[in-house]
N, C-alpha and C. Protein backbone atom coordinates (compact mmCIF):
# COMPACT_ATOMS: atom_id res chain seq x y z
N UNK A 1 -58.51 -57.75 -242.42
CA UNK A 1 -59.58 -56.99 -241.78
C UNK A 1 -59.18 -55.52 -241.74
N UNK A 2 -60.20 -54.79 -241.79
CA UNK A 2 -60.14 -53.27 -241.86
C UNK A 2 -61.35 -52.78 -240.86
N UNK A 3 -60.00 -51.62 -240.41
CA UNK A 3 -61.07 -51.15 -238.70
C UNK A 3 -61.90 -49.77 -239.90
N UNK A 4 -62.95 -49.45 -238.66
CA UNK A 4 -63.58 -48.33 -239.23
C UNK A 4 -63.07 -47.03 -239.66
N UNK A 5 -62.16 -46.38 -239.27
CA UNK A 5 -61.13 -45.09 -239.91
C UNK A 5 -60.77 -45.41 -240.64
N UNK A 6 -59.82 -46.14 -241.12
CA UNK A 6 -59.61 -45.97 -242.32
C UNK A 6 -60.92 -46.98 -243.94
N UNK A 7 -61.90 -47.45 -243.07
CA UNK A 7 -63.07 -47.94 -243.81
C UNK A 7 -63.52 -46.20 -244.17
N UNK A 8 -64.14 -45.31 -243.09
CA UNK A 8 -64.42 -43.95 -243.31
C UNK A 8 -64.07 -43.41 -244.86
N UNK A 9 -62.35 -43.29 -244.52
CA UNK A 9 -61.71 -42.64 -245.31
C UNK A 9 -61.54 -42.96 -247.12
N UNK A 10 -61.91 -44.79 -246.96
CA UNK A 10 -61.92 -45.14 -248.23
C UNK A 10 -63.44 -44.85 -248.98
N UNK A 11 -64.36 -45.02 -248.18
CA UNK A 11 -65.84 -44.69 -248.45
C UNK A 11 -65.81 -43.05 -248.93
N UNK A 12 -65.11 -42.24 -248.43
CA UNK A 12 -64.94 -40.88 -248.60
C UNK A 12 -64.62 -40.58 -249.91
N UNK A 13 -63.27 -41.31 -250.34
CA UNK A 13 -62.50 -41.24 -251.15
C UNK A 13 -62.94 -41.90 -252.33
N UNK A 14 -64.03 -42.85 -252.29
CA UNK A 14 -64.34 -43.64 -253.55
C UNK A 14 -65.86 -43.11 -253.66
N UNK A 15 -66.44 -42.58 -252.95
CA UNK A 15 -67.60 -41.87 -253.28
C UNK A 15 -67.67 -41.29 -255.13
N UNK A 16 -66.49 -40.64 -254.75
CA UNK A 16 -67.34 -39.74 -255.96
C UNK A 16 -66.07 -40.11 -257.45
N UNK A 17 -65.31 -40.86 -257.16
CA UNK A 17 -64.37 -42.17 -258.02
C UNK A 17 -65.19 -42.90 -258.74
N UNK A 18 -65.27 -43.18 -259.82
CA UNK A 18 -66.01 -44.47 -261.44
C UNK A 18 -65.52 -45.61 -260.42
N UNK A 19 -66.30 -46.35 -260.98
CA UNK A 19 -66.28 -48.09 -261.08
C UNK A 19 -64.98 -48.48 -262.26
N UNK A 20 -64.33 -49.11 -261.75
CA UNK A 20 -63.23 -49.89 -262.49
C UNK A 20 -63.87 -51.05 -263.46
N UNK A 21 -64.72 -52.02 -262.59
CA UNK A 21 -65.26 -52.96 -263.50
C UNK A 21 -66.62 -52.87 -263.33
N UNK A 22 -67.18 -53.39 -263.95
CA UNK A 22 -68.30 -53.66 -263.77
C UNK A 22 -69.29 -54.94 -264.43
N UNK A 23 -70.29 -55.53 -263.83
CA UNK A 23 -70.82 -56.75 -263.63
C UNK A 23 -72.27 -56.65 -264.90
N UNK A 24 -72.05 -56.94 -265.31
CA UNK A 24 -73.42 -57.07 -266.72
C UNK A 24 -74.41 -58.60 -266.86
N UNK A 25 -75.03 -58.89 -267.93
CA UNK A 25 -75.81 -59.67 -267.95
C UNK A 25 -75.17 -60.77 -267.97
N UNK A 26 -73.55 -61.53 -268.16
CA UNK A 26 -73.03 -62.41 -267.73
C UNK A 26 -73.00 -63.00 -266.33
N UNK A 27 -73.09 -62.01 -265.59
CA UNK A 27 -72.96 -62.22 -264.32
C UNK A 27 -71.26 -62.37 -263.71
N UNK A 28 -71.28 -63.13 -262.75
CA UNK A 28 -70.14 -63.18 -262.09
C UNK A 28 -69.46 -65.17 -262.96
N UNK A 29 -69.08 -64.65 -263.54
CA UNK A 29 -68.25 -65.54 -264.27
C UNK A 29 -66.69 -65.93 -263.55
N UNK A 30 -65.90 -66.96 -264.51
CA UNK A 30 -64.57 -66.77 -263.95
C UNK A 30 -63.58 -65.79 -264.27
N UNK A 31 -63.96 -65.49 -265.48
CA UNK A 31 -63.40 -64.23 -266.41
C UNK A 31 -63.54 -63.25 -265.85
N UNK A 32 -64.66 -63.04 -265.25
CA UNK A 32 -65.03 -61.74 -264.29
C UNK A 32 -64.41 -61.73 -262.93
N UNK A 33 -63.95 -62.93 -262.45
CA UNK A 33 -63.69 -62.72 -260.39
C UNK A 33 -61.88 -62.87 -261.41
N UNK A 34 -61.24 -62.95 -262.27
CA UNK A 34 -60.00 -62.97 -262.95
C UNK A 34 -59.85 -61.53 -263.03
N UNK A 35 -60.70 -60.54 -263.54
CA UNK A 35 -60.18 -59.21 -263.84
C UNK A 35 -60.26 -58.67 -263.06
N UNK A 36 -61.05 -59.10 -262.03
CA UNK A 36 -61.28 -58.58 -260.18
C UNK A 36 -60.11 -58.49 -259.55
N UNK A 37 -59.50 -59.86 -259.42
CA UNK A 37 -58.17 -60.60 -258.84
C UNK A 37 -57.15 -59.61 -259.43
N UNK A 38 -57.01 -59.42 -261.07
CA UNK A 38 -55.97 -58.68 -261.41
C UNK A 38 -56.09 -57.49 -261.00
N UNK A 39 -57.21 -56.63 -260.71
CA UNK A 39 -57.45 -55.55 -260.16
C UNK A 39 -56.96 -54.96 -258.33
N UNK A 40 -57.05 -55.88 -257.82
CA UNK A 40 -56.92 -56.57 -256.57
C UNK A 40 -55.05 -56.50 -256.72
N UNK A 41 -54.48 -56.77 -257.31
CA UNK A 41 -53.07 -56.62 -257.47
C UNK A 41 -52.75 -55.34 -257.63
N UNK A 42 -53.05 -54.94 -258.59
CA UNK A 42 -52.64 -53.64 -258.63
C UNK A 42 -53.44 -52.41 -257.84
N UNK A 43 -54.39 -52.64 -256.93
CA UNK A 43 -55.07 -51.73 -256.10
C UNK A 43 -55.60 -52.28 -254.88
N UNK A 44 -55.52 -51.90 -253.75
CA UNK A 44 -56.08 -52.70 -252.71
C UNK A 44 -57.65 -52.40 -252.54
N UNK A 45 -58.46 -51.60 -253.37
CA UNK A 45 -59.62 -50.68 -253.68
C UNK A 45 -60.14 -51.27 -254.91
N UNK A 46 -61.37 -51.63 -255.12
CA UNK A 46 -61.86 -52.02 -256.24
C UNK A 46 -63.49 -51.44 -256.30
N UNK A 47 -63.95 -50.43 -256.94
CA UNK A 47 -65.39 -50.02 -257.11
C UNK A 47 -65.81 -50.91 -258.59
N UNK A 48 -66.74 -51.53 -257.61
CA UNK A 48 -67.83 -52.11 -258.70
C UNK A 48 -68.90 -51.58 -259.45
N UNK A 49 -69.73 -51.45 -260.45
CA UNK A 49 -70.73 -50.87 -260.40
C UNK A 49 -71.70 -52.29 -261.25
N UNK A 50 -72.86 -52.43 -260.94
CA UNK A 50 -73.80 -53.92 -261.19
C UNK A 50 -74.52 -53.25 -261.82
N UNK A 51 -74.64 -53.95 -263.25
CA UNK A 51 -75.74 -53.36 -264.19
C UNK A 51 -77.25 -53.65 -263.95
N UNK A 52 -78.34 -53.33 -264.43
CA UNK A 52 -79.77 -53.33 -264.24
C UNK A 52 -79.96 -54.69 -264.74
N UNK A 53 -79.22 -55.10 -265.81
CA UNK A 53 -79.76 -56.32 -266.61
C UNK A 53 -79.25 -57.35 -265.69
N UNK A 54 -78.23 -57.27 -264.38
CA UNK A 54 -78.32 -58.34 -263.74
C UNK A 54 -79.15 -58.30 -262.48
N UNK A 55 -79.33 -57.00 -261.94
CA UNK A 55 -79.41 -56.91 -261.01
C UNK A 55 -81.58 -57.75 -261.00
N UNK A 56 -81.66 -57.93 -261.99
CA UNK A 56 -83.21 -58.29 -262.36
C UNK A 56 -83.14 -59.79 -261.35
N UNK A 57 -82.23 -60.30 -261.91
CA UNK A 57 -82.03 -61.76 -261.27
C UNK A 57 -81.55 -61.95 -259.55
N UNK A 58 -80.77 -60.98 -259.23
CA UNK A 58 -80.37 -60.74 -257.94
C UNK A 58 -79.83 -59.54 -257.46
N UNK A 59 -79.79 -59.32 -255.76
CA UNK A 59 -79.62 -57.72 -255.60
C UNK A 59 -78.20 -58.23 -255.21
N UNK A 60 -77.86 -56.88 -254.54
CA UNK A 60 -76.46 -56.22 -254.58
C UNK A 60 -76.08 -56.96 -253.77
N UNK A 61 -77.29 -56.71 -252.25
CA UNK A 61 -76.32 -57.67 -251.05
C UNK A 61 -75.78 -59.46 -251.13
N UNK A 62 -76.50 -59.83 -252.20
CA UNK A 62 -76.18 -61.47 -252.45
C UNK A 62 -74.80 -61.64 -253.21
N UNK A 63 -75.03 -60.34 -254.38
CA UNK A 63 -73.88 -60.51 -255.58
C UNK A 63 -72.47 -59.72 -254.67
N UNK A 64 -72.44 -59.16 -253.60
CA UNK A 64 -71.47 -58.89 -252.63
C UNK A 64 -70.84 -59.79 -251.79
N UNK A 65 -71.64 -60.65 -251.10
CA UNK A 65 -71.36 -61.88 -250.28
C UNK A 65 -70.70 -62.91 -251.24
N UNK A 66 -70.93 -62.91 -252.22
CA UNK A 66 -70.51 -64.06 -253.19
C UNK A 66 -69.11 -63.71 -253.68
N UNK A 67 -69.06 -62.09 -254.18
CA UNK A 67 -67.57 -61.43 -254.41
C UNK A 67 -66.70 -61.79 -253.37
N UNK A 68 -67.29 -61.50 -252.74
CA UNK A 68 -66.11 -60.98 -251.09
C UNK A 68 -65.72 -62.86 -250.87
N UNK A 69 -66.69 -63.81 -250.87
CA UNK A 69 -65.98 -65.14 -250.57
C UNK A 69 -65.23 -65.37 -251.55
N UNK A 70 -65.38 -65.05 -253.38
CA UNK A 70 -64.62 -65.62 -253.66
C UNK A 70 -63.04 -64.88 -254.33
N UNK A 71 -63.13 -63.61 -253.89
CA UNK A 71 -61.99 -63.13 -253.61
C UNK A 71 -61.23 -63.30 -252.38
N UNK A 72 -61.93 -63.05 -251.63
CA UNK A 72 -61.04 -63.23 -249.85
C UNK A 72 -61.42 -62.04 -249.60
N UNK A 73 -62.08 -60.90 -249.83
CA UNK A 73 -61.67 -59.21 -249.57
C UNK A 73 -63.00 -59.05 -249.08
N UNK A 74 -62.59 -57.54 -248.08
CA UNK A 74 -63.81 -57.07 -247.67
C UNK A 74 -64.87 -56.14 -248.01
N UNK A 75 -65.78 -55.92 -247.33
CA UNK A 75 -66.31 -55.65 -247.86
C UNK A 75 -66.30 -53.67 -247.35
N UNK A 76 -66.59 -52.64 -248.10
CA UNK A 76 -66.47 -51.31 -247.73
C UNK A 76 -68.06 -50.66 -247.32
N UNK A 77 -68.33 -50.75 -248.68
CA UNK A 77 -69.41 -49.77 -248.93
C UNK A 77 -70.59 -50.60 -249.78
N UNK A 78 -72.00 -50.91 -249.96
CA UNK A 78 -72.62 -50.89 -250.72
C UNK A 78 -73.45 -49.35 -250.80
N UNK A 79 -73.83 -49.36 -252.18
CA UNK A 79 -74.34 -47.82 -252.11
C UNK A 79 -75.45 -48.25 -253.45
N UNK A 80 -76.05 -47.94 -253.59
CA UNK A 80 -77.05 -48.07 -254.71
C UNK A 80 -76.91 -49.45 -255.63
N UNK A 81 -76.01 -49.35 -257.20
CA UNK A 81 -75.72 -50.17 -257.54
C UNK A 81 -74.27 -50.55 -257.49
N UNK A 82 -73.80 -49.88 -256.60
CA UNK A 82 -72.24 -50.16 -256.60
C UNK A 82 -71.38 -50.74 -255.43
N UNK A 83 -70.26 -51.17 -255.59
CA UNK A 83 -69.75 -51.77 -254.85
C UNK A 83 -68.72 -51.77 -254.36
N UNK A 84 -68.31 -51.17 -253.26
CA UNK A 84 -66.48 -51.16 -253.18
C UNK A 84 -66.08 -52.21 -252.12
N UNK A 85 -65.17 -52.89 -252.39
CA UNK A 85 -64.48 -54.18 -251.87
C UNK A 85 -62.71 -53.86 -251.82
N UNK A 86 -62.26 -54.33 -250.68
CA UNK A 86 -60.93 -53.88 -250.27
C UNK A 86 -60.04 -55.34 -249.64
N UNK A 87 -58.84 -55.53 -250.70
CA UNK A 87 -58.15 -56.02 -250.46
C UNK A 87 -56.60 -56.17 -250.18
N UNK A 88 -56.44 -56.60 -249.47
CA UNK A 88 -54.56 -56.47 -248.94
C UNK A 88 -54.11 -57.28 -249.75
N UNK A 89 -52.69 -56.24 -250.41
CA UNK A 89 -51.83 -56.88 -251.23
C UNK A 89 -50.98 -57.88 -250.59
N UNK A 90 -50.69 -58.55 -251.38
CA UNK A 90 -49.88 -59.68 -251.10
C UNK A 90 -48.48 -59.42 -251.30
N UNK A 91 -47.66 -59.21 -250.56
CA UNK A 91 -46.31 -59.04 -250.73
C UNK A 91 -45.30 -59.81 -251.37
C-alpha cells in the first residue's frame, strides 16, 4: 500500500514520462501481464498506455482492476488512456 505523498509525487513525476508498455488489440494476454511482471522487477513504476483498438471493447477503469489483481500492484493514476500502477520490489 501507498499513502497519498508519495502517490502525489509519483503522479507528478510520471505525468509527463512515455509509457513503457503498452496494451493493443491482443489485449491483456499472459505474454503481456509477463512483460508487466518483468517490468515490475526492475521498476516499482510502470506507465501503461491502452491503445484505441482495445479500448473499443473495454475502458480503462475495467482493464485497470484486472491489471492491478493480476499483478498484486496498485493502482496510481488513471489519466486518459494511460495507466500508472506501482509495485514493491521484492527483496
Amino acid at each position: 500500500m501507498i499513502t497519498k505523498k508519495p502517490k502525489l509525487k509519483i503522479r507528478k513525476e510520471f505525468s509527463i514520462k512515455k509509457p513503457t508498455i503498452w496494451i493493443g488489440k491482443n489485449g491483456i494476454t499472459e505474454e503481456f501481464i509477463g512483460q508487466l511482471l518483468k517490468q515490475f522487477e526492475k521498476n516499482e513504476i510502470v506507465k501503461i498506455k491502452i491503445l484505441k483498438s482495445f479500448l473499443k471493447i473495454h475502458n480503462t477503469f475495467e482493464i485497470s482492476k484486472k491489471l492491478i489483481k493480476q499483478t498484486n500492484s496498485t493502482l496510481i493514476e488513471i489519466k486518459g488512456h494511460n495507466i500508472i500502477l506501482f509495485r514493491k520490489r521484492k527483496i
